[in-house]
Each structure stands twice: as C-alpha cells, then as structure tokens.
N, C-alpha and C. Protein backbone atom coordinates (compact mmCIF):
# COMPACT_ATOMS: atom_id res chain seq x y z
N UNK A 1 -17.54 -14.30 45.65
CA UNK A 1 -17.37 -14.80 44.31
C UNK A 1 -18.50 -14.31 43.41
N UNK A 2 -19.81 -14.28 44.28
CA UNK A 2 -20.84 -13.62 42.93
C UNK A 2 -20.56 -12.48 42.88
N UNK A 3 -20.03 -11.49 44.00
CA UNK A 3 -20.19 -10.03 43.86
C UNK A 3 -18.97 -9.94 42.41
N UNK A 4 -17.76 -10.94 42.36
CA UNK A 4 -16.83 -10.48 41.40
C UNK A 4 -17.77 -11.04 40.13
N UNK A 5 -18.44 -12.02 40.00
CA UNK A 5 -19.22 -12.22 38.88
C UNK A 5 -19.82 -11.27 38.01
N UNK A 6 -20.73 -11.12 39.32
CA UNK A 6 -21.74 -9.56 38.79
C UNK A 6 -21.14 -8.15 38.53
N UNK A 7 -19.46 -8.28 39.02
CA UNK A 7 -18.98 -7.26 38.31
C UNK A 7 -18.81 -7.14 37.12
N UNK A 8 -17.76 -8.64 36.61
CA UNK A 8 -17.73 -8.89 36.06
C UNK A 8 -18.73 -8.77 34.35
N UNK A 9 -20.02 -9.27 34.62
CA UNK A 9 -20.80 -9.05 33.61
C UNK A 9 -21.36 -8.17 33.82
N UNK A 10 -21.33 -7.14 33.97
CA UNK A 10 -21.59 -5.38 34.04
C UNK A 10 -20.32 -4.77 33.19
N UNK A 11 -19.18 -5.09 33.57
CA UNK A 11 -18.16 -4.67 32.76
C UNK A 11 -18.29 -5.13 30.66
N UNK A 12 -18.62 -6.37 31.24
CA UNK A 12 -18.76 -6.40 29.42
C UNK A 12 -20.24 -6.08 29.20
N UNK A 13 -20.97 -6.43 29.47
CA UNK A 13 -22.52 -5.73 29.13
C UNK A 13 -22.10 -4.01 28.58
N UNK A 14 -21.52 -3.56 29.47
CA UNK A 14 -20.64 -1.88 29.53
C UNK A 14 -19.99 -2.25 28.03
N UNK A 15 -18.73 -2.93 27.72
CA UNK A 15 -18.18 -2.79 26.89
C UNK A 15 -18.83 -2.95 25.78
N UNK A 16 -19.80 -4.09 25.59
CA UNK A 16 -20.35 -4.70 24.17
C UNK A 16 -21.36 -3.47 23.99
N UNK A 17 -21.81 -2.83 24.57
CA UNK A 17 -22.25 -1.86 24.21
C UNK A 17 -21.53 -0.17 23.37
N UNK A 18 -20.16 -0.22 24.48
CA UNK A 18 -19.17 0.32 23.84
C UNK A 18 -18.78 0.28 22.43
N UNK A 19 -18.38 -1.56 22.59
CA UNK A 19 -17.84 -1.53 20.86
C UNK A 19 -19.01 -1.60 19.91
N UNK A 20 -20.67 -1.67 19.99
CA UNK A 20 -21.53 -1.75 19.36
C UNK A 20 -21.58 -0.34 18.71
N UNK A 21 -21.32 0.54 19.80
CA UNK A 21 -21.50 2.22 19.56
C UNK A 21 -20.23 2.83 18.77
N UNK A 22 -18.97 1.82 18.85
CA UNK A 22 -18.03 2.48 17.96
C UNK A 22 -18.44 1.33 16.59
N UNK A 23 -18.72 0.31 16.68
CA UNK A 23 -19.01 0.04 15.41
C UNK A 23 -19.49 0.71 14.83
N UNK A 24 -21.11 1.00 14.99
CA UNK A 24 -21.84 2.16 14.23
C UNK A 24 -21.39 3.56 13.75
N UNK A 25 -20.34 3.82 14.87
CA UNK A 25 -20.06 4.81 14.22
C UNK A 25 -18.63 4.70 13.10
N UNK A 26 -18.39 3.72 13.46
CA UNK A 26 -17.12 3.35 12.43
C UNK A 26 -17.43 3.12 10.93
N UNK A 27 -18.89 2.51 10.46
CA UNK A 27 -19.68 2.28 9.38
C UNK A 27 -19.82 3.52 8.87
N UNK A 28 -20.61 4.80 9.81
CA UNK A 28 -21.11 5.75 9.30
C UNK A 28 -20.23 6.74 8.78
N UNK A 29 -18.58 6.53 9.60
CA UNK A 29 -17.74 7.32 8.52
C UNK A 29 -17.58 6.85 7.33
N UNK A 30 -16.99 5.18 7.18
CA UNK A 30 -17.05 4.65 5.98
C UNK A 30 -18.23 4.70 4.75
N UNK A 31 -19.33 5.40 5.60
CA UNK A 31 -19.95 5.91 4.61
C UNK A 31 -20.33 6.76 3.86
N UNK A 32 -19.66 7.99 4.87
CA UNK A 32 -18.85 8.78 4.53
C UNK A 32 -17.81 9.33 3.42
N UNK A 33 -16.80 8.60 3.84
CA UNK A 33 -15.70 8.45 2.98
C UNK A 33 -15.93 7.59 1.67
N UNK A 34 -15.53 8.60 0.63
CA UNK A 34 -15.04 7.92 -0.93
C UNK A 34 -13.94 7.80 -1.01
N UNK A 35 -13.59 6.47 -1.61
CA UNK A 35 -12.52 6.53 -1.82
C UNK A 35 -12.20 6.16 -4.05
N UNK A 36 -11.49 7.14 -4.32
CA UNK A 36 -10.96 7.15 -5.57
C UNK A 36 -9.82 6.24 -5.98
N UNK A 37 -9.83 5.38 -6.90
CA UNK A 37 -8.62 4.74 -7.32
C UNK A 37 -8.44 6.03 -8.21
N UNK A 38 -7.16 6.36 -8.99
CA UNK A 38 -6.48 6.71 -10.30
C UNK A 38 -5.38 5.50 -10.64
N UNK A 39 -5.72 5.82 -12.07
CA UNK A 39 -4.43 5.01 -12.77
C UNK A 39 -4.20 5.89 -14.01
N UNK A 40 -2.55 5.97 -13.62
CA UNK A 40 -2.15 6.79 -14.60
C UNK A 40 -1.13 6.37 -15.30
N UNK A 41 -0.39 6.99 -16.39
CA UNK A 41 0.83 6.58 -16.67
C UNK A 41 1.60 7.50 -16.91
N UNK A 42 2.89 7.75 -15.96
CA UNK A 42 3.54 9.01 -16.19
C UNK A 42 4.51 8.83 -16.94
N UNK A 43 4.21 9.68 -17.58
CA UNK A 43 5.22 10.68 -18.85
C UNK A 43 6.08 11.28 -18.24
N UNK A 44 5.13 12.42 -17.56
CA UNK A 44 6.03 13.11 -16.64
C UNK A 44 5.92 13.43 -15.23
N UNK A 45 7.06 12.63 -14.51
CA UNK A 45 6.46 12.43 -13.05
C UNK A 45 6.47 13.70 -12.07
N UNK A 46 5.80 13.30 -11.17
CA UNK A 46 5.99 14.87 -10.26
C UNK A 46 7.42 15.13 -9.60
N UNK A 47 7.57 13.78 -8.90
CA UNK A 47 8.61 13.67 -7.94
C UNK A 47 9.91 12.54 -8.62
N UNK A 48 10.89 12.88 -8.62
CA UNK A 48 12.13 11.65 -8.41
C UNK A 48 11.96 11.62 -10.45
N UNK A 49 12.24 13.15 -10.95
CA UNK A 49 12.07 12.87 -12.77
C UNK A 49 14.01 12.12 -13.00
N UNK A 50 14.58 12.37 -12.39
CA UNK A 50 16.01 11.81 -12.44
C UNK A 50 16.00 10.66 -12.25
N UNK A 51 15.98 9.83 -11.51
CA UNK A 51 15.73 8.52 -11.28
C UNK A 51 14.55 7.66 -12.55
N UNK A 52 13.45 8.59 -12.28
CA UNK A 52 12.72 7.74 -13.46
C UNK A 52 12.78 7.56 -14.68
N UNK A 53 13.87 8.62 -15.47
CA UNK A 53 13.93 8.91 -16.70
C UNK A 53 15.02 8.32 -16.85
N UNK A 54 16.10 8.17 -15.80
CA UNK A 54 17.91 7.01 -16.13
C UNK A 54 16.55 5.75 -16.29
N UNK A 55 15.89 5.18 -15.32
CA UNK A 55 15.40 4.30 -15.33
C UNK A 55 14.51 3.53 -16.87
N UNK A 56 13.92 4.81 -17.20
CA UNK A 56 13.14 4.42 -18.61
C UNK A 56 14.14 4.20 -19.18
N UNK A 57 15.10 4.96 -19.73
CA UNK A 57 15.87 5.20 -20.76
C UNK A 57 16.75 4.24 -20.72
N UNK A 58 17.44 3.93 -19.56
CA UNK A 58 18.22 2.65 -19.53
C UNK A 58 17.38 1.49 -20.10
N UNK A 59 16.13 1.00 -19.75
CA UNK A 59 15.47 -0.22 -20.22
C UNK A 59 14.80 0.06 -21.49
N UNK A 60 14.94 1.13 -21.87
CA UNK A 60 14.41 1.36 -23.70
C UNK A 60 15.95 1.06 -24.55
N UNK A 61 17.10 1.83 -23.90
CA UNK A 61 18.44 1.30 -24.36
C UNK A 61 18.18 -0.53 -24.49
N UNK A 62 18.30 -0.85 -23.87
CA UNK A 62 18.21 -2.42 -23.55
C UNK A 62 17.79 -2.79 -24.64
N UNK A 63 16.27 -2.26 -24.60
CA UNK A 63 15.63 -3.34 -25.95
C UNK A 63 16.17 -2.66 -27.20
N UNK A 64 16.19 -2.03 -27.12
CA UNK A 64 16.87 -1.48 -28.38
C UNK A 64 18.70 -2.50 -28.80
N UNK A 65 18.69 -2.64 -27.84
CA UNK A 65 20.37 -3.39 -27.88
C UNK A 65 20.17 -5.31 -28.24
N UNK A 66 19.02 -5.65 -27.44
CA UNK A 66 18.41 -7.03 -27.83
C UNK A 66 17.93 -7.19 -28.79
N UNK A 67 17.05 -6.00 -29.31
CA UNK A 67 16.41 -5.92 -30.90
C UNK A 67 17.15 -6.50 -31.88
N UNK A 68 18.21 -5.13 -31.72
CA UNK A 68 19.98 -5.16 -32.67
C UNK A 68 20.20 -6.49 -32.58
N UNK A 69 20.08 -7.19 -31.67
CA UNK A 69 21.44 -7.81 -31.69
C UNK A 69 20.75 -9.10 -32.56
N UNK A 70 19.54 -9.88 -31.83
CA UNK A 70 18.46 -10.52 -32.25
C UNK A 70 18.79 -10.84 -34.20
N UNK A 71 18.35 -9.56 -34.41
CA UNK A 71 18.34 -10.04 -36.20
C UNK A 71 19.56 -9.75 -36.40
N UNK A 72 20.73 -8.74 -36.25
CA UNK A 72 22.32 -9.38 -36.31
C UNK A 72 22.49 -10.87 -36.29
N UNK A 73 21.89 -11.29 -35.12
CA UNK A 73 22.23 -13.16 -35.13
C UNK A 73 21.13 -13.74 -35.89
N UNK A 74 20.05 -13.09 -36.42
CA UNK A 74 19.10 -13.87 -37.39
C UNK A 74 20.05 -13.67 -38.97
N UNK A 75 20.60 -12.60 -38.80
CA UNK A 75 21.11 -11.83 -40.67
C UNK A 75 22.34 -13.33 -40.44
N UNK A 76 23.33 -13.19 -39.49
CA UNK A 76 24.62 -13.80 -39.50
C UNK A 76 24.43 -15.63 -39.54
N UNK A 77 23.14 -16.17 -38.78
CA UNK A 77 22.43 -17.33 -39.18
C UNK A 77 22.54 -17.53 -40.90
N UNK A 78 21.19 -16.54 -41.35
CA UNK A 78 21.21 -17.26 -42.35
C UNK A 78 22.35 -17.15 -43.54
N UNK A 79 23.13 -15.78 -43.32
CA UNK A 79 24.46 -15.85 -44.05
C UNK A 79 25.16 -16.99 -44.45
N UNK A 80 24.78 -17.78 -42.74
CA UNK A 80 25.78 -19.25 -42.73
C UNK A 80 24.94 -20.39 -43.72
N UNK A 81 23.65 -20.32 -43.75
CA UNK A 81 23.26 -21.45 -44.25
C UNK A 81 23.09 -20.98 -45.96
N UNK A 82 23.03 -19.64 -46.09
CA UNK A 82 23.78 -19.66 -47.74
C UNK A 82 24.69 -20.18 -48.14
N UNK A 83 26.03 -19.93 -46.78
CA UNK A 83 26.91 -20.11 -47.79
C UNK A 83 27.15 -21.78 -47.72
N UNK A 84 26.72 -22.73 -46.94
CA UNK A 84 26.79 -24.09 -47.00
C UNK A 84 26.38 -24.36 -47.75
C-alpha cells in the first residue's frame, strides 16, 4: 500500500510540474499574441453582396413604407377633425 502511495505522489509531483511548465508557456504565447478588434461598417461587403444588399434594401423599403404610411394616417387624422 505505501509502495502504491509513493507512486502515486511521484506521479503528480511529475504532473504539477508538467502543467506548471505548460502554464508558463501558455502565458508566454499570450504574450505573444495581439489580438486586434476592427469595427466596421460595410457598404460594401466582401462575401454574400446578394444576400446583404436584398437584405438592406428590403428593410430601407420598409421604413420607407411605415414613414408613408405614418403621416398618410397623421394627414387623414387630421382631415377628420377639420371636417367635424
């Protein structure tokens, strides 16, 4: 039973040393590595311009159609309370 003990803590003594040595080295890439955000706004996309342009254009249609319609029912409102 001690001999499996003393294996035992040889094996992790072994390991914690292991993951100590990939920690460090796991830091030193991250220090390494930059990392860049961008933020952009495409106009014009690289990939998928079919999809994104039905997509704009359909939801610029839209407001354009809610706009319309909006003061149509503001003009046809107050029409009504003239003529009462």
């Amino acid at each position: 039973m001690l001999m499996v003990l003393n294996e035992i803590s040889q094996e992790y003594k072994f390991n914690a040393k292991a993951i100590s040595m990939l920690a460090a080295n796991v830091k030193e890439y991250i220090a390494k590595v930059e990392v860049i955000q961008e933020k952009r706004i495409l106009l014009f996309p690289e990939h998928g311009a079919k999809e994104y342009y039905g997509t704009v254009l359909r939801w610029i249609l839209y407001i354009i159609i809610a706009t319309y319609g909006f003061f149509l029912m503001k003009y046809l409102i107050d029409l009504l309370k003239n003529q009462q």
